[in-house]
Protein backbone atom coordinates (compact mmCIF):
# COMPACT_ATOMS: atom_id res chain seq x y z
CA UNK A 1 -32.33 -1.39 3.71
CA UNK A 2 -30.46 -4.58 0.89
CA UNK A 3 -28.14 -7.08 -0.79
CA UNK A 4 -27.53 -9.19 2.34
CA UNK A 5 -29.70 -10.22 4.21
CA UNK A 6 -28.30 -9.45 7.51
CA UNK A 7 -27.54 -5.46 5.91
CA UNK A 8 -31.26 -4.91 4.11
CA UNK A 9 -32.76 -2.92 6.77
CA UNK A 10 -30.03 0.22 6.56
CA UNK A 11 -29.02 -0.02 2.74
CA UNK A 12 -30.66 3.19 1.76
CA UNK A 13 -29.18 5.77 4.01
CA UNK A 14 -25.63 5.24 2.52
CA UNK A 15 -23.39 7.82 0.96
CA UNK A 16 -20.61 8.19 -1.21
CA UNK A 17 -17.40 7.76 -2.73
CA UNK A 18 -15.16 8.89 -5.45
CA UNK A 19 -14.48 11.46 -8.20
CA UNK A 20 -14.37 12.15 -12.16
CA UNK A 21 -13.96 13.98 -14.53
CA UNK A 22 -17.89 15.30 -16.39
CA UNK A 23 -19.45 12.58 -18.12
CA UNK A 24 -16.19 11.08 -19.78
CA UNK A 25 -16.28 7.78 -22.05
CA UNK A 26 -16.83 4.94 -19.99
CA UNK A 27 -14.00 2.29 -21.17
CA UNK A 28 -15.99 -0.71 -20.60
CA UNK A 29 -18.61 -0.32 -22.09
CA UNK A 30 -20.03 1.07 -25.72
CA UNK A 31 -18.87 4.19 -25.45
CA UNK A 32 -22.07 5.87 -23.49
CA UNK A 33 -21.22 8.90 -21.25
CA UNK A 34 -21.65 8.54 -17.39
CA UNK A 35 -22.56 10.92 -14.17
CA UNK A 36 -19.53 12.71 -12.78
CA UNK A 37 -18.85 12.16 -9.23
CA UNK A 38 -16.88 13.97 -6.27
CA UNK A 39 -16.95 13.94 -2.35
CA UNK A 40 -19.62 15.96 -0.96
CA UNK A 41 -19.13 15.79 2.77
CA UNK A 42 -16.78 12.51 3.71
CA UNK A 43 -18.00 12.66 7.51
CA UNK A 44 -21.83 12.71 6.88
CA UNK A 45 -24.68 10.74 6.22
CA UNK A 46 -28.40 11.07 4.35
CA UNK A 47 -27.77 14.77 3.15
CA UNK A 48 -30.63 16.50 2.61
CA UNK A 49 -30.96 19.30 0.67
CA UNK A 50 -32.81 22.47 0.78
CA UNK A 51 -33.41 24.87 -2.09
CA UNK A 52 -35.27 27.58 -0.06
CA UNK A 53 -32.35 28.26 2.33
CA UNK A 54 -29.57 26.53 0.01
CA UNK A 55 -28.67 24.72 3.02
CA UNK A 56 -28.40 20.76 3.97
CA UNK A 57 -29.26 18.81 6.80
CA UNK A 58 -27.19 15.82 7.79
CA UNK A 59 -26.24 12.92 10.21
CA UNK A 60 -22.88 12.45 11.82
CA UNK A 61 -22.18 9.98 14.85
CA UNK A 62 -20.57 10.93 18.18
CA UNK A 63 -18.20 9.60 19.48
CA UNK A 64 -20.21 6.00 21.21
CA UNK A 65 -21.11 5.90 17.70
CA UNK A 66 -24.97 7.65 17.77
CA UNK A 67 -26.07 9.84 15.30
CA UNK A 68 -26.88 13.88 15.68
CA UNK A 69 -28.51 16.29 13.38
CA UNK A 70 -26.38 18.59 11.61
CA UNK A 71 -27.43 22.03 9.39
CA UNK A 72 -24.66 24.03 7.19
CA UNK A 73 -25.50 25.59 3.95
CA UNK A 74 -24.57 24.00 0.96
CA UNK A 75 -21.12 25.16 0.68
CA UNK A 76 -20.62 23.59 4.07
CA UNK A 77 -20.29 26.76 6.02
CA UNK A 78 -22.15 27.78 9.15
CA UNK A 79 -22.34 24.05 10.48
CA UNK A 80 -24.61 23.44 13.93
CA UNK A 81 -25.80 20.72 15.34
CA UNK A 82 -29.47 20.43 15.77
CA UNK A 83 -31.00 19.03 19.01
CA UNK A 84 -33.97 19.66 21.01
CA UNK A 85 -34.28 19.38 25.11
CA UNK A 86 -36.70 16.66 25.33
CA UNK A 87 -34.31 14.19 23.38
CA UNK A 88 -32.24 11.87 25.38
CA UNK A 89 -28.73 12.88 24.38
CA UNK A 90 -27.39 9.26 23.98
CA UNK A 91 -30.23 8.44 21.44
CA UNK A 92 -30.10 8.28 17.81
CA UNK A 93 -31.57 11.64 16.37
CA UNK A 94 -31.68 11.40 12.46
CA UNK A 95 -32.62 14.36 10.04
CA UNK A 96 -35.05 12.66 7.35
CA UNK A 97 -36.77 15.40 5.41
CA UNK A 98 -36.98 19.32 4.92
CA UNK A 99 -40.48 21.03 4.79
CA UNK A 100 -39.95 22.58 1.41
CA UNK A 101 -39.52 25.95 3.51
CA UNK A 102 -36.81 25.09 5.21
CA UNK A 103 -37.88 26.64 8.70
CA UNK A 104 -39.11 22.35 9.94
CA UNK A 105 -37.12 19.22 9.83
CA UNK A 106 -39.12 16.18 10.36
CA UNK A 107 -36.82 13.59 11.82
CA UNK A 108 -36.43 9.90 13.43
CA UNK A 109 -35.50 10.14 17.00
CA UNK A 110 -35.12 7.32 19.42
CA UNK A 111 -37.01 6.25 22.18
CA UNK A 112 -35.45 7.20 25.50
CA UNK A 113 -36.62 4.23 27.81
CA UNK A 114 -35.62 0.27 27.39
CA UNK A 115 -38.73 -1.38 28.67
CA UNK A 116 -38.49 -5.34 29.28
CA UNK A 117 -39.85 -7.49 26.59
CA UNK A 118 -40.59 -10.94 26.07
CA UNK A 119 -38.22 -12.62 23.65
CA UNK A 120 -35.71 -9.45 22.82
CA UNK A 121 -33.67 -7.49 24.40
CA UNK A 122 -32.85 -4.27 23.19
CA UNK A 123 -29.61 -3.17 22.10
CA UNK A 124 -28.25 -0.05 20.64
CA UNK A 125 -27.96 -1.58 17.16
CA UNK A 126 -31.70 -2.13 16.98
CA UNK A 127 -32.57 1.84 16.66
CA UNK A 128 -29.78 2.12 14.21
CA UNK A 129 -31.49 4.94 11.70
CA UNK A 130 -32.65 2.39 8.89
CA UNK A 131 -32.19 -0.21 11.60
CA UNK A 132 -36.42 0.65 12.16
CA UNK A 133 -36.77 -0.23 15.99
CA UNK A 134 -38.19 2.27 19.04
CA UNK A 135 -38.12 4.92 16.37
CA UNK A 136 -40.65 8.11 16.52
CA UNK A 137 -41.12 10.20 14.15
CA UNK A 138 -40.99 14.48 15.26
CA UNK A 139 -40.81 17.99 13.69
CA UNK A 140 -38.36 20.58 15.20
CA UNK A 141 -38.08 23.91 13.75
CA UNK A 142 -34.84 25.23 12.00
CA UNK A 143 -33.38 26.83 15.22
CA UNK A 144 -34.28 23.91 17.61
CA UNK A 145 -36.99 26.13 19.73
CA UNK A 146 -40.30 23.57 19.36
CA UNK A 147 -40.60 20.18 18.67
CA UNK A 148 -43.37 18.09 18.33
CA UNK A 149 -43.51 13.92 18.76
CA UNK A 150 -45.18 13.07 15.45
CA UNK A 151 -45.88 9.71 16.39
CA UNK A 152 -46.38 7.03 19.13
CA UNK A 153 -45.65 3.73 18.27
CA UNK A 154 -45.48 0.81 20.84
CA UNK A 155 -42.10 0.81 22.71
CA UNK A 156 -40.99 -2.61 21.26
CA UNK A 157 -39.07 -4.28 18.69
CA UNK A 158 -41.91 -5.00 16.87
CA UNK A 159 -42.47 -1.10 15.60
CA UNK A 160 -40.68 1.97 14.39
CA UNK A 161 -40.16 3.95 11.24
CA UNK A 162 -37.71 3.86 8.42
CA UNK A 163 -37.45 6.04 5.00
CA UNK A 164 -39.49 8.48 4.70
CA UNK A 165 -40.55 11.00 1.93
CA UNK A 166 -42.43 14.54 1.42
CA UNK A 167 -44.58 16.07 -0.81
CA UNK A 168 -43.24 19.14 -3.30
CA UNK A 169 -45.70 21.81 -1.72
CA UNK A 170 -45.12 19.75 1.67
CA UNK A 171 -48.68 19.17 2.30
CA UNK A 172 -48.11 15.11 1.73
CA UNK A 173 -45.69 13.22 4.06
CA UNK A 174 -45.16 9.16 4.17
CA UNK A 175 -43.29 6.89 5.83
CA UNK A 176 -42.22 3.54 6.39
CA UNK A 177 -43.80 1.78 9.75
CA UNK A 178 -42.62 -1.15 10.76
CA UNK A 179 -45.13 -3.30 12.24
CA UNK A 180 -43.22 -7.04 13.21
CA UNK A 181 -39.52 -7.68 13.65
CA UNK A 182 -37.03 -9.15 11.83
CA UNK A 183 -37.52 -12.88 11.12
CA UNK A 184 -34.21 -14.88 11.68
CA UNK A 185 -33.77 -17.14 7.91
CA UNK A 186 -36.91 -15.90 6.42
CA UNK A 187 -35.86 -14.13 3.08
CA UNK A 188 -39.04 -12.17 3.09
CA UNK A 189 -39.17 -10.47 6.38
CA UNK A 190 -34.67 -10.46 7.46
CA UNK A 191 -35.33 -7.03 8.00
CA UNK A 192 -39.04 -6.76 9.00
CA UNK A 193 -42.43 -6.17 7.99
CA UNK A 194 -43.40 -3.03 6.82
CA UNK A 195 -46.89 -0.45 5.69
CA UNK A 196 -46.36 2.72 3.96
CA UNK A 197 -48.09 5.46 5.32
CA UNK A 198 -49.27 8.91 3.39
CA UNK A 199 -50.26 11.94 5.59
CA UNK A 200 -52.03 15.09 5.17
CA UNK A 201 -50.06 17.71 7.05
CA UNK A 202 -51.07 20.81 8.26
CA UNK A 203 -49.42 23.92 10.42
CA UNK A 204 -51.92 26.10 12.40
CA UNK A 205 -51.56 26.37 15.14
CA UNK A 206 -49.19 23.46 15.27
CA UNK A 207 -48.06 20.66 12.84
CA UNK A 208 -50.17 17.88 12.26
CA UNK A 209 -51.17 15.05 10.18
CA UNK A 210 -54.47 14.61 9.31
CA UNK A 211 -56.01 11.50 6.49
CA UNK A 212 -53.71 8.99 7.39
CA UNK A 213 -53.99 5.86 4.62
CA UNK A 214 -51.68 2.89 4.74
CA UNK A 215 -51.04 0.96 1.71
CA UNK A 216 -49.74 -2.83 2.27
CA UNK A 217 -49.54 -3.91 -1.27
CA UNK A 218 -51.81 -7.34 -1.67
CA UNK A 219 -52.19 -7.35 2.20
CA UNK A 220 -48.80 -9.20 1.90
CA UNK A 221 -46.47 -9.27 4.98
CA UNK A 222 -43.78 -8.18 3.33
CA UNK A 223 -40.57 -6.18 3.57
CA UNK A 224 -40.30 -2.71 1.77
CA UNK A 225 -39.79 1.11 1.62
CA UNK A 226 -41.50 4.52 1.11
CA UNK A 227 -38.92 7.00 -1.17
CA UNK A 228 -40.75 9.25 -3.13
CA UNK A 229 -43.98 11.16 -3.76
CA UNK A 230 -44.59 12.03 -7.15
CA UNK A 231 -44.71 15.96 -7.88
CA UNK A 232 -48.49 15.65 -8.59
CA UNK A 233 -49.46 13.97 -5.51
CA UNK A 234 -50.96 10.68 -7.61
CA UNK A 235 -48.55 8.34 -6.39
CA UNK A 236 -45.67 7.36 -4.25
CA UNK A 237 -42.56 4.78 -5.29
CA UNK A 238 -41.34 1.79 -3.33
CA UNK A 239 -39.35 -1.11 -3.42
CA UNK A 240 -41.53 -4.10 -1.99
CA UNK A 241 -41.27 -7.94 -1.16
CA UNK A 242 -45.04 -8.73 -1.28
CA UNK A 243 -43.88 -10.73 -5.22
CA UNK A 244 -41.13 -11.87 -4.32
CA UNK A 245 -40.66 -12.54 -0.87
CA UNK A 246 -37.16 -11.76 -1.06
CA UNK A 247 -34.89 -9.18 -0.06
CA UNK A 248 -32.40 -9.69 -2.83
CA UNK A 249 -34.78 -9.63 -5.05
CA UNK A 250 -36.63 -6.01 -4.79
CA UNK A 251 -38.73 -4.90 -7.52
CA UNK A 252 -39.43 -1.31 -7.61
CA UNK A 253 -43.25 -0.15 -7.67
CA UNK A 254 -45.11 2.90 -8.11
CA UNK A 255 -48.76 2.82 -5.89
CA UNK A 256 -51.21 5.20 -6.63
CA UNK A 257 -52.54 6.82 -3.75
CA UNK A 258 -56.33 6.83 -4.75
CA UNK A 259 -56.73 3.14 -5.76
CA UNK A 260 -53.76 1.50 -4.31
CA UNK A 261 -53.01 0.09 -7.51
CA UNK A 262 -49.71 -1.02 -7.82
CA UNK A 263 -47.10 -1.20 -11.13
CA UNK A 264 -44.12 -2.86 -11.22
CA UNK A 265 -41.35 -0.78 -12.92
CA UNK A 266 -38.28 -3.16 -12.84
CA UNK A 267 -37.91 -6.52 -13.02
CA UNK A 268 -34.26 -6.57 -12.16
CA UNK A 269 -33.22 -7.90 -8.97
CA UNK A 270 -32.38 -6.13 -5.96
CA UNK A 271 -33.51 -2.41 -7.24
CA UNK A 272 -33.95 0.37 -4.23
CA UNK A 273 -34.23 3.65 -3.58
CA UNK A 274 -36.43 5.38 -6.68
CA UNK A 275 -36.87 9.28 -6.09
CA UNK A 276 -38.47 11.42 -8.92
CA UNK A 277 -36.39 14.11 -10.39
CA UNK A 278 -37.98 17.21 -9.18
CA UNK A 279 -39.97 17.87 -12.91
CA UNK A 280 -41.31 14.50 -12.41
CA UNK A 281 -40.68 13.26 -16.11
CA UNK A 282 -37.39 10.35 -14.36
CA UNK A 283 -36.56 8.27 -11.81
CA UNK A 284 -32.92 7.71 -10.38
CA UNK A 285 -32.84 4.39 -8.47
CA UNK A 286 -30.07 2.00 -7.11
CA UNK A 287 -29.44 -1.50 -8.35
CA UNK A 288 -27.05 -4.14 -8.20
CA UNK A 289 -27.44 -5.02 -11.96
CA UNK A 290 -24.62 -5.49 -13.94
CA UNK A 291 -22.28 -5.00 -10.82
CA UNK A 292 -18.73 -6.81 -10.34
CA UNK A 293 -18.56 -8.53 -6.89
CA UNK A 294 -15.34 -8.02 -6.40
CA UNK A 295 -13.89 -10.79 -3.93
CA UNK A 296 -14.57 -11.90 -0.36
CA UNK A 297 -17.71 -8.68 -0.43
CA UNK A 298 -20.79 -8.90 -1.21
CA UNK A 299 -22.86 -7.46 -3.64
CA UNK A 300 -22.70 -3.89 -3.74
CA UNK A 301 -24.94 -1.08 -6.16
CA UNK A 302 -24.89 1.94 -8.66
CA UNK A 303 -27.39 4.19 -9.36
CA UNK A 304 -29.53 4.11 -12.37
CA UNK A 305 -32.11 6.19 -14.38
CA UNK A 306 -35.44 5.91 -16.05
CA UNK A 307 -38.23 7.17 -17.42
CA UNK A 308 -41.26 7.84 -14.87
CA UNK A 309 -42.63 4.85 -16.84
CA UNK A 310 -39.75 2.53 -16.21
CA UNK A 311 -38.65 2.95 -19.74
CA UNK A 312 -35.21 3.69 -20.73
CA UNK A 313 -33.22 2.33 -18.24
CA UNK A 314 -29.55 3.76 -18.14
CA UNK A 315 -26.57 3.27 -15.87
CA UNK A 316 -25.05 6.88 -14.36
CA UNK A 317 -22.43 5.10 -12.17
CA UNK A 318 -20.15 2.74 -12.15
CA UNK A 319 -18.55 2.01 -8.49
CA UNK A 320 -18.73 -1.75 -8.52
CA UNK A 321 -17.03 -2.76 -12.10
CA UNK A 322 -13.49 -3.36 -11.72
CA UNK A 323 -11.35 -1.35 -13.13
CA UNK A 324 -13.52 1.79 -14.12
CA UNK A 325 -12.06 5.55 -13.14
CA UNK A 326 -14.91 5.27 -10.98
CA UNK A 327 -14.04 1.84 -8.58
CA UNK A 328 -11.45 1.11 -6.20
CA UNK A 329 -12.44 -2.17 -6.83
CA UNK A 330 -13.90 -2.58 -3.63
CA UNK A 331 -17.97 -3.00 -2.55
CA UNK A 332 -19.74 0.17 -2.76
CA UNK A 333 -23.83 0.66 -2.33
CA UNK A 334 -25.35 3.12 -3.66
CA UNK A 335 -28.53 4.87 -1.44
CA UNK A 336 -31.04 7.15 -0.86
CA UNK A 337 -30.86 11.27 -2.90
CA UNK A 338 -31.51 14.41 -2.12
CA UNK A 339 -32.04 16.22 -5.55
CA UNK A 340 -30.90 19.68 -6.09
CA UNK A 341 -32.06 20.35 -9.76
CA UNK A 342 -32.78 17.93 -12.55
CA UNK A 343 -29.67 17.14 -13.37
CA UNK A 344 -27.92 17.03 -10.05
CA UNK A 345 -28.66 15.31 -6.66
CA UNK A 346 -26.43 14.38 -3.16
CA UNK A 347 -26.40 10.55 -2.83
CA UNK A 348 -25.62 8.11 -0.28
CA UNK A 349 -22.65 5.31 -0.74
CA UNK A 350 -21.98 2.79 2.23
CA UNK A 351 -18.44 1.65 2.22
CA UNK A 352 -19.49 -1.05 3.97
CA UNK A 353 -22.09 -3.76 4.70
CA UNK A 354 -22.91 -3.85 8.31
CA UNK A 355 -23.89 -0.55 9.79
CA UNK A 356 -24.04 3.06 8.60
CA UNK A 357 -20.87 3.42 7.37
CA UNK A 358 -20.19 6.05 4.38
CA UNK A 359 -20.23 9.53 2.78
CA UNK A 360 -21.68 11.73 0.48
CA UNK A 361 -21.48 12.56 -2.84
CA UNK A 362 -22.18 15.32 -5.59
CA UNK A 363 -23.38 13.07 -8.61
CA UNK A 364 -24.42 15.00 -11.81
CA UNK A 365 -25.48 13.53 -14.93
């Protein structure tokens, strides 16, 4: 879902690498302290956590290489995988978000049938989770009993859903719908064209959204993705295209959900992922500034904080410069959180830049 081209459309859903000791003095730089970091789970993918049940939800792949849901609580006990009858068991099923309960996970599960299409033909690769392509959107309940198919979106590569977010009371949920495939050379639209969508949701007697309002930032055809909802339910955060029709080059924006309105809160290139703190007041976001390429990779990404303003911008890790306790000295890209408190969150770091490759880490700052 970002500093390649050919990688844009999975960047956020990576996890991460590497330990440290608390906020020690970072030796390259003016003396500033920086997050602490340690493995988390090495074998799994877009953590998500809990705080009702202390317990995470996860992503591992199977053997052929397609992801399953996992649940274990935090301390990594009690794993099971989570599945659900009616999905094909050699599809991708991918845990996206916890109801703030804990007792529904709404997820991103594959379509089950390849239907012949004019100008594609679908391969495995194309429903990778962040990938986008014949992707629904469900909600199964904590011990797999019910499900229900959120969404219906044509069975083509033209639609799907990537990153998605929910509201703090979980009565808000949005998403990422994809609604043209990936243009081949076209810097704007690599990884597709995307809306973000903002739900009402509702439970009795079943779940179900209600209000639906998409929100395509100057009508551009543009790439982009849904992260966050703010904890007052005024706005949501995105990285989008639609200025600078270019994937490298991804400003971050908050969008307000009454007017649409849209304000740019970095000007930095390539900036991704922004997910409010859970009191609202910061923003931790990934960004290649100020990263060492280190040679023959490409660009990789550390996360940053800032003020819900975009003030204050300040560097918590430190991956990709060469040298630092932090680095192997190898490409690392920081993705998509899951916040625990204020002060601590589970990140994503792919290890590499085609696929879903990477782990999670424990980041506190």
């Amino acid at each position: 879902m970002k500093t390649a081209v050919v990688f844009s459309a999975v960047l956020m859903m990576a996890i991460a690498i590497g330990s440290c000791k608390k906020k020690p003095v970072d030796p390259n730089s003016d003396g500033s302290s920086y997050a602490s970091m340690e493995v988390y789970k090495k074998d799994a993918m877009g953590v998500i956590y809990n705080q009702a049940t202390n317990s995470v939800a996860y992503n591992k792949p199977d053997a052929d290489g397609t992801y399953k849901i996992y649940i274990s609580g935090f301390d990594g006990t009690g794993e099971i995988q989570l599945t659900y009858p009616g999905w094909a068991s050699n599809r991708h099923q991918w845990a996206e978000e916890w109801d703030p309960t804990g007792q529904y996970l709404y997820c991103y599960v594959e379509k089950t049938d390849y239907v012949p299409e004019s100008g594609h033909t679908r391969t495995p690769q194309d429903a990778i989770p962040g990938y986008g392509a014949y992707t629904d959107l469900w909600i199964i309940k904590r011990d797999g009993s019910q499900a229900w198919q959120m969404t219906n979106f044509p069975n083509d590569y033209n639609h799907g859903i990537i990153h998605g977010a929910i509201s703090h009371d979980g009565t808000l949920f949005a998403w990422t719908e994809r609604i043209q495939a990936p243009v081949l050379f076209d810097l704007n639209l690599a990884a597709g064209a995307y809306v973000f969508k903002v739900a009402d949701v509702s439970w009795s007697p079943q779940p179900a959204f209600s209000n639906i309002r998409t929100y395509q930032p100057n009508g551009e055809v543009a790439g982009g993705e849904v992260e966050s909802i703010s904890p007052d339910k005024t706005d949501i955060l995105v990285y989008s295209t639609f200025e600078s029709h270019n994937l490298v080059a991804t400003p971050i924006y908050r969008i307000s959900l009454a007017s649409g309105s849209t304000s740019k809160l970095t000007d930095e290139s390539f900036s991704q992922a922004p997910t409010y703190t859970p009191g609202g007041q910061q923003i931790v976001y990934m960004t290649g500034k100020d990263c060492d390429i280190f040679p023959g990779q490409l660009q990789g990404s550390d996360w940053w904080i800032m003020n819900a303003d975009g003030s204050n911008k300040k560097r918590l890790t430190y991956m990709n410069r060469k040298n630092h306790p932090q680095s192997i000295n190898s490409y690392r890209l920081a993705g998509s959180l899951s916040f625990i408190n204020d002060s601590t969150f589970i990140g994503g770091i792919m290890t590499q830049s085609l696929g879903l490759v990477g782990y999670s880490a424990l980041v506190k700052f």
